[in-house]
PDB file of N, CA and C in Angstrom:
ATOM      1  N   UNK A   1     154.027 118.334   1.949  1.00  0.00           N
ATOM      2  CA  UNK A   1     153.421 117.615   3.045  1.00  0.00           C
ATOM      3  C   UNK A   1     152.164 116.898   2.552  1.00  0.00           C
ATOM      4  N   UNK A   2     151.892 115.825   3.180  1.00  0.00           N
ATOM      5  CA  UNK A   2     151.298 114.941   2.110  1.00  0.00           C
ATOM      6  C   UNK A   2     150.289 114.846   3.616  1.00  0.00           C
ATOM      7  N   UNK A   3     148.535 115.184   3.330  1.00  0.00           N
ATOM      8  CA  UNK A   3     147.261 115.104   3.803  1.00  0.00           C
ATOM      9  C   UNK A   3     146.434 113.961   3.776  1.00  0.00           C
ATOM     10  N   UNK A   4     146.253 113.236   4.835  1.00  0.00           N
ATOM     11  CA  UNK A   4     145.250 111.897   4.751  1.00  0.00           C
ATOM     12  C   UNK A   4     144.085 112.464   5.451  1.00  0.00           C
ATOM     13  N   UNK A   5     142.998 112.120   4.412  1.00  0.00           N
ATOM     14  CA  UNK A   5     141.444 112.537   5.791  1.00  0.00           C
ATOM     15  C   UNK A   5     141.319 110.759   6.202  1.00  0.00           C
ATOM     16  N   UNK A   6     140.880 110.739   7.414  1.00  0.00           N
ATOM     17  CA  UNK A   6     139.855 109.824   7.842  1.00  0.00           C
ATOM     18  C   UNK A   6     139.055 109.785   8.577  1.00  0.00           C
ATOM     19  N   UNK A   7     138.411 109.384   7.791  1.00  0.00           N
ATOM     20  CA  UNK A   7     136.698 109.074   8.205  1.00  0.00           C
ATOM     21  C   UNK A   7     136.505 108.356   9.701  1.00  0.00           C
ATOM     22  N   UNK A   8     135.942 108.967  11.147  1.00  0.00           N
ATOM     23  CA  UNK A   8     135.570 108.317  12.407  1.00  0.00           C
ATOM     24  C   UNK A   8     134.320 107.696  12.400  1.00  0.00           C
ATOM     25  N   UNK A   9     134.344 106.695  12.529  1.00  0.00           N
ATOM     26  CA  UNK A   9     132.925 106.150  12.942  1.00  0.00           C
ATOM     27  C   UNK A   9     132.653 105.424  14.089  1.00  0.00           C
ATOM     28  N   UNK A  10     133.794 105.753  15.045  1.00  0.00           N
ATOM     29  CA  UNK A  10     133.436 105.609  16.105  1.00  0.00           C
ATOM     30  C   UNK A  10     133.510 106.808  17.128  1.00  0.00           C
ATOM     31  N   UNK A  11     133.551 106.262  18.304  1.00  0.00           N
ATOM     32  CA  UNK A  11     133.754 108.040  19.388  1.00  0.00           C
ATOM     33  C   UNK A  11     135.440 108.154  19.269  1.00  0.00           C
ATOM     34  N   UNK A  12     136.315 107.188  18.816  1.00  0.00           N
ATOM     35  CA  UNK A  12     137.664 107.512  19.028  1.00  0.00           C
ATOM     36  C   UNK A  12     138.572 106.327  18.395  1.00  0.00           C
ATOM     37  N   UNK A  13     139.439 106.032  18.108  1.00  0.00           N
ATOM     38  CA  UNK A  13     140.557 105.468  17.590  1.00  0.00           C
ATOM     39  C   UNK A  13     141.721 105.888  18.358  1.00  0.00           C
ATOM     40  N   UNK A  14     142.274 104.259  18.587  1.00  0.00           N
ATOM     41  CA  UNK A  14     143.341 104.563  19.245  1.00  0.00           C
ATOM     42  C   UNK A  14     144.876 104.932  18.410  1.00  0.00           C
ATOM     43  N   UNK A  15     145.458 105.712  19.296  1.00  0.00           N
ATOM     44  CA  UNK A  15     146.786 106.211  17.716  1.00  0.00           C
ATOM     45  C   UNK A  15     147.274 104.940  17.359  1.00  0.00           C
ATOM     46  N   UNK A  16     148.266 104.108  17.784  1.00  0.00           N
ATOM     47  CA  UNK A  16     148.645 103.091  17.352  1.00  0.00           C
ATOM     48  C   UNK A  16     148.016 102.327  16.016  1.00  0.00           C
ATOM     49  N   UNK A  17     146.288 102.090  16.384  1.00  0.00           N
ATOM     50  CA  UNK A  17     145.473 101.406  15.117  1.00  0.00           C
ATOM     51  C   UNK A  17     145.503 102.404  14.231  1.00  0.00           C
ATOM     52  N   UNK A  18     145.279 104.094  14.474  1.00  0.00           N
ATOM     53  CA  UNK A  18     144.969 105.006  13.412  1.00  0.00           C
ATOM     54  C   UNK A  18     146.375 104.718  12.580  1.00  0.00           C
ATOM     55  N   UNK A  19     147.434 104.664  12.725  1.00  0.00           N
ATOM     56  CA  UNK A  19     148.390 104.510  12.047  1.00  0.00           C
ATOM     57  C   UNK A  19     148.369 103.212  11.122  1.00  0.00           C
ATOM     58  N   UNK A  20     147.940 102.358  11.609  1.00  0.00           N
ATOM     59  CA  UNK A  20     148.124 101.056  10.752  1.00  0.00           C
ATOM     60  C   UNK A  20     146.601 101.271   9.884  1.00  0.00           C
ATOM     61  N   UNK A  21     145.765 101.728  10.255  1.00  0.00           N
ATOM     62  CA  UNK A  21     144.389 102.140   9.180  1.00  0.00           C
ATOM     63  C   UNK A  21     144.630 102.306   8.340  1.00  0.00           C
ATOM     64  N   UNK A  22     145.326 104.004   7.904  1.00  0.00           N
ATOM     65  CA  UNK A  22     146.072 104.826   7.210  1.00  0.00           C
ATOM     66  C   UNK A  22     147.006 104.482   6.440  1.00  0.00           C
ATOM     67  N   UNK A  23     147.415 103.235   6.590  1.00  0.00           N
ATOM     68  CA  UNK A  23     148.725 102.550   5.824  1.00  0.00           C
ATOM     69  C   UNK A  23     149.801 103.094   5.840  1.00  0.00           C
ATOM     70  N   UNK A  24     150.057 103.837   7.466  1.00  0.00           N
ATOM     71  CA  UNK A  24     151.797 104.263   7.199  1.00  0.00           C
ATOM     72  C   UNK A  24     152.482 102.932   8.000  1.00  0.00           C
ATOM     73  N   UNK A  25     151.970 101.827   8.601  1.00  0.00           N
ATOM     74  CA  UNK A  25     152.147 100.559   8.955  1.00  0.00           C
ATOM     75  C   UNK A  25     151.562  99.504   8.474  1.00  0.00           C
ATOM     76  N   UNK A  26     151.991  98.637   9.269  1.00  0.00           N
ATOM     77  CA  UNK A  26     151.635  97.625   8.769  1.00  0.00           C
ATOM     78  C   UNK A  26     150.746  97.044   9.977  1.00  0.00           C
ATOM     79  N   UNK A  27     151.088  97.020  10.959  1.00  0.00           N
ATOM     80  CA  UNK A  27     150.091  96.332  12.066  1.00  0.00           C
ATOM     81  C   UNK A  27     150.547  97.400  13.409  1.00  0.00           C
ATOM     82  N   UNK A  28     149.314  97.782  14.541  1.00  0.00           N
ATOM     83  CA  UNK A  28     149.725  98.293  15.384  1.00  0.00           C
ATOM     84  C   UNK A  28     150.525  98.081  16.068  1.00  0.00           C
ATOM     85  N   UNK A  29     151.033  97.024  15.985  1.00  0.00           N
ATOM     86  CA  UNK A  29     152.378  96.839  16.970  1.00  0.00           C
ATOM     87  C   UNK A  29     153.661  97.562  16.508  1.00  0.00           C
ATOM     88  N   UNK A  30     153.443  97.736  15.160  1.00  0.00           N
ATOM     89  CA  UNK A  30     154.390  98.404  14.307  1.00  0.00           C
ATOM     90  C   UNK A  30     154.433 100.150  14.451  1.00  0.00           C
ATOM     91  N   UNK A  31     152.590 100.306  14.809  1.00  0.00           N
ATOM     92  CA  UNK A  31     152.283 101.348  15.192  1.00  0.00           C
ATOM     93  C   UNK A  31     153.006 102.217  16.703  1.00  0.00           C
ATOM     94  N   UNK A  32     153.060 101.217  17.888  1.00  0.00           N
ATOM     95  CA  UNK A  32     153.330 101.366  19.030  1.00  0.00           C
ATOM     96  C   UNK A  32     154.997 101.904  18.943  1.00  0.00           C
ATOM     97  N   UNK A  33     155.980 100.923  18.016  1.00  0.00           N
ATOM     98  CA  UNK A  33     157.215 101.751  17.966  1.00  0.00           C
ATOM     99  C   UNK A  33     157.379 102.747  17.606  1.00  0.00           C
ATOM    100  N   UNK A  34     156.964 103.126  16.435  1.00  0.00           N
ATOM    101  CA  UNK A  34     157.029 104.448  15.828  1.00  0.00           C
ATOM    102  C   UNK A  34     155.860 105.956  16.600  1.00  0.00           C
ATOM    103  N   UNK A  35     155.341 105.307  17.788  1.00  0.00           N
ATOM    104  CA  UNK A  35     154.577 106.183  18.577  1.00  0.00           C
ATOM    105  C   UNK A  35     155.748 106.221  19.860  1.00  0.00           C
ATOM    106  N   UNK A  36     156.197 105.346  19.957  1.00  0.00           N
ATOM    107  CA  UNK A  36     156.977 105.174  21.509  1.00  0.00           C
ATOM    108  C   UNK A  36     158.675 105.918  21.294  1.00  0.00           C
ATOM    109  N   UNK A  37     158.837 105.891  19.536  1.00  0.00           N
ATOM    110  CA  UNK A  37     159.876 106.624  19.361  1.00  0.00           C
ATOM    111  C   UNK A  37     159.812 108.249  19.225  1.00  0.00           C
ATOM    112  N   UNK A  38     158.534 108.817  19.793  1.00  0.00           N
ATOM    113  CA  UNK A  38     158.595 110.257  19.782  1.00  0.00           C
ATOM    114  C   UNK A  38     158.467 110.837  18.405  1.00  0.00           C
ATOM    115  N   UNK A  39     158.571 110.031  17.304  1.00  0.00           N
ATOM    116  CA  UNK A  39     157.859 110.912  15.971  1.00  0.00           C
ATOM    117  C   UNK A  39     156.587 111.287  15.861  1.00  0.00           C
ATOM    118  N   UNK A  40     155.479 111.054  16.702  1.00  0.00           N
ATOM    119  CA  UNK A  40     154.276 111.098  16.301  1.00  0.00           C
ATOM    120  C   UNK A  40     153.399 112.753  17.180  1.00  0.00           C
ATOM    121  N   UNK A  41     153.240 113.519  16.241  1.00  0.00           N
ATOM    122  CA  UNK A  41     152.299 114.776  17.030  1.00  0.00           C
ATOM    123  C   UNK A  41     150.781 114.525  16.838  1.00  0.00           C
ATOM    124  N   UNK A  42     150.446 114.666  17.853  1.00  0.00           N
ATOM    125  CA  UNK A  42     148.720 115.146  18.018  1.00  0.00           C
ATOM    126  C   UNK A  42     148.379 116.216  18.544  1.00  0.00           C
ATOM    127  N   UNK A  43     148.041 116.993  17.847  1.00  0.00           N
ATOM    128  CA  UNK A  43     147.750 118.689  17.886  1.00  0.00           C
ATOM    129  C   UNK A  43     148.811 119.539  18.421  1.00  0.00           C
ATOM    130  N   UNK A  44     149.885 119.349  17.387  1.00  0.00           N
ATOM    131  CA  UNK A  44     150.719 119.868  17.653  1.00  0.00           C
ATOM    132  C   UNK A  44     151.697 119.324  18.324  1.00  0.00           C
ATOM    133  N   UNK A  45     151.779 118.621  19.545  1.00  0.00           N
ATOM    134  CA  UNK A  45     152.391 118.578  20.713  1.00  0.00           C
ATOM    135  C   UNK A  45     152.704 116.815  20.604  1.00  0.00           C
ATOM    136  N   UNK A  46     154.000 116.497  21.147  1.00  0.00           N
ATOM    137  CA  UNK A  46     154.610 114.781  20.824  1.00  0.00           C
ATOM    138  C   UNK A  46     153.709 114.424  21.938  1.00  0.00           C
ATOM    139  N   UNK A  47     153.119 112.879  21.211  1.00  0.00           N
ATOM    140  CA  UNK A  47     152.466 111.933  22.050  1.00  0.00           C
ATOM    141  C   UNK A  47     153.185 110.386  22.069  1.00  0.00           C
ATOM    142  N   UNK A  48     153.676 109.959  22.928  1.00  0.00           N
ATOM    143  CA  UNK A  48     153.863 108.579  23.628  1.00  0.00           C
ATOM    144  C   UNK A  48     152.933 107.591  23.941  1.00  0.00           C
ATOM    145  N   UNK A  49     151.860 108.078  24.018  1.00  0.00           N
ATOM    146  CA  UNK A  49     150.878 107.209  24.797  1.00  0.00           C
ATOM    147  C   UNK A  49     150.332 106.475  23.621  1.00  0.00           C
ATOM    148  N   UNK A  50     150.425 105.127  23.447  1.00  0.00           N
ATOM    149  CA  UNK A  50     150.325 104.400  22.591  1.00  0.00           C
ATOM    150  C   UNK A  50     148.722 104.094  21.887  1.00  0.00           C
ATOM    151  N   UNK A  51     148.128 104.180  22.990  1.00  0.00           N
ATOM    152  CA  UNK A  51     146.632 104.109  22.256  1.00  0.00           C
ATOM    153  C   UNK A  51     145.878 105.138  23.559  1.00  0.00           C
ATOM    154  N   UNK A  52     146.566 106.157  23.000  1.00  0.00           N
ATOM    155  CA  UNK A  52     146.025 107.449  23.105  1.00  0.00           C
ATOM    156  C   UNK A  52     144.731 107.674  22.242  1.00  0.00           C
ATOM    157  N   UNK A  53     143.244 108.117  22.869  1.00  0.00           N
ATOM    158  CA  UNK A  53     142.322 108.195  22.143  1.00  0.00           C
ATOM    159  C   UNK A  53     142.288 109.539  20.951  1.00  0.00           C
ATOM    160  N   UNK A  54     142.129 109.138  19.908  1.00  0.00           N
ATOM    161  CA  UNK A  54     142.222 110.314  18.840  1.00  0.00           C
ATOM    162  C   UNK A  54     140.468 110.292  17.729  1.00  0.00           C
ATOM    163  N   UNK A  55     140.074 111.553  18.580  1.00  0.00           N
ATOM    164  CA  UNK A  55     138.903 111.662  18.240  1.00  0.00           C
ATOM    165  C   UNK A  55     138.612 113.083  17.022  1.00  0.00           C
ATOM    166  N   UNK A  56     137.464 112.967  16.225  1.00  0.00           N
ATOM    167  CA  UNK A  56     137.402 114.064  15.230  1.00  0.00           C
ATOM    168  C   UNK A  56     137.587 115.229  15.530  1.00  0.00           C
ATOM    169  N   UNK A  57     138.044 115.902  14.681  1.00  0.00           N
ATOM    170  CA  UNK A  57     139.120 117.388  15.033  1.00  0.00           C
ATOM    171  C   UNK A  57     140.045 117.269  15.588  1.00  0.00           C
ATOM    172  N   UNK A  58     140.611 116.183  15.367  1.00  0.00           N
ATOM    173  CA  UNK A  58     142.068 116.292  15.964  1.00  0.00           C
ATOM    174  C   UNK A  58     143.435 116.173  14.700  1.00  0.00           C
ATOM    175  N   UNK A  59     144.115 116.855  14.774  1.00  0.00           N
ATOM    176  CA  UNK A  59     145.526 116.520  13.699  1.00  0.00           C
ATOM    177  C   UNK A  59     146.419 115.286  14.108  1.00  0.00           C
ATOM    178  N   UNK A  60     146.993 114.369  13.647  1.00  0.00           N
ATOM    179  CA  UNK A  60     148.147 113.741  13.928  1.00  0.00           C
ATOM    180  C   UNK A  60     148.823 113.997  12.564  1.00  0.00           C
ATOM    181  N   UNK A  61     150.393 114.034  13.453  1.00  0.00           N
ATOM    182  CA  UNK A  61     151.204 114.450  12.387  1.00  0.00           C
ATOM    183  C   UNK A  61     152.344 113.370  12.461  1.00  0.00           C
ATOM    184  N   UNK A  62     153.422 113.031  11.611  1.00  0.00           N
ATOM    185  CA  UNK A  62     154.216 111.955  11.381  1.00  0.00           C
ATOM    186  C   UNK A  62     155.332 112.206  10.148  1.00  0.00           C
ATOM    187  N   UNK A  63     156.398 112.940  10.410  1.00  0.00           N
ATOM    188  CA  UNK A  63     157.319 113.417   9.310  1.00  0.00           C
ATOM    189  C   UNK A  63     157.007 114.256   8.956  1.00  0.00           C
ATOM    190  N   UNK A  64     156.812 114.355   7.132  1.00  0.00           N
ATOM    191  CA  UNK A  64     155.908 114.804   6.615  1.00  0.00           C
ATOM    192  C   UNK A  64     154.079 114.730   6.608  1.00  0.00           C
ATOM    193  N   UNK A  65     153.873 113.544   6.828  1.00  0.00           N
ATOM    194  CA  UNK A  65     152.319 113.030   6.665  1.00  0.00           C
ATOM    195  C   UNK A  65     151.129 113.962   8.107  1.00  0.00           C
ATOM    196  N   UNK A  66     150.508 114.422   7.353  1.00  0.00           N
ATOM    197  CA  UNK A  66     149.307 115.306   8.338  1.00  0.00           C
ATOM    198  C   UNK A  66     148.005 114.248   8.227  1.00  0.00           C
ATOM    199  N   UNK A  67     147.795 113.748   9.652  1.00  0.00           N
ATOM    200  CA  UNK A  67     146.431 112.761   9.623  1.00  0.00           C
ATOM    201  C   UNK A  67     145.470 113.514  10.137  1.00  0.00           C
ATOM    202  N   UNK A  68     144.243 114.127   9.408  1.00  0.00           N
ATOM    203  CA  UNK A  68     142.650 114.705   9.463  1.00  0.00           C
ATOM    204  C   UNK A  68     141.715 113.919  10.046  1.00  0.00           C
ATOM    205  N   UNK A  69     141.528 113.583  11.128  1.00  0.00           N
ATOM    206  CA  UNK A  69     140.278 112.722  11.744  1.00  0.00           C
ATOM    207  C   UNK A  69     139.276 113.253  11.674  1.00  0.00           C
ATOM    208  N   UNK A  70     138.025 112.897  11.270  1.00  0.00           N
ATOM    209  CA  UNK A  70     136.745 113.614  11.200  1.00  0.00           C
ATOM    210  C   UNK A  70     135.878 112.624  11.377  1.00  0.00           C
ATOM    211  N   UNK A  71     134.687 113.298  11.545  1.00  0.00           N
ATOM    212  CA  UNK A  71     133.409 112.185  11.629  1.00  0.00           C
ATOM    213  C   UNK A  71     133.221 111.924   9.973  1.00  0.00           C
ATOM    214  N   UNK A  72     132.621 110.480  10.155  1.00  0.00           N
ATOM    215  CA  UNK A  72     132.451 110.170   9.341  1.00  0.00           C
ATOM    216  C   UNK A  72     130.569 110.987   8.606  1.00  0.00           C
ATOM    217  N   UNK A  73     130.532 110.861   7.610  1.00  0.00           N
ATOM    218  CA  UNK A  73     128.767 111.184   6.891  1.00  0.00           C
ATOM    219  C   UNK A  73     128.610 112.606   7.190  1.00  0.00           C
TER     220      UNK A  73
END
């Protein structure tokens, strides 16, 4: 299982952009299918909601790939 940290520097990121950040896309719109097709967990549990706010301490997960949100500094 393959671990991405990223760095928050804001109060939140929406999932859709966190995905295309991260480079498992290419642009959030690309993001929105692969969120709207039910592969995508946030803490555990499947999220749909396309720009669902994802703030530090939170997991998103995607296949294999585990996404680490944290504050940034």
């Amino acid at each position: 299982m393959q671990t991405i940290e990223f760095d928050l520097n804001d109060e939140y990121v929406e999932l859709n952009q966190l995905l295309k950040l991260v480079g498992i896309c290419d642009s959030g719109g690309a993001g929105k299918v692969l969120v709207a097709s039910g592969g995508v967990k946030v803490d555990g549990k499947i999220e749909t909601r396309k720009t669902c706010k994802i703030r530090a301490g939170q997991l998103v997960t995607l296949g294999d790939i585990r996404i680490r949100v944290q504050a940034a500094g």
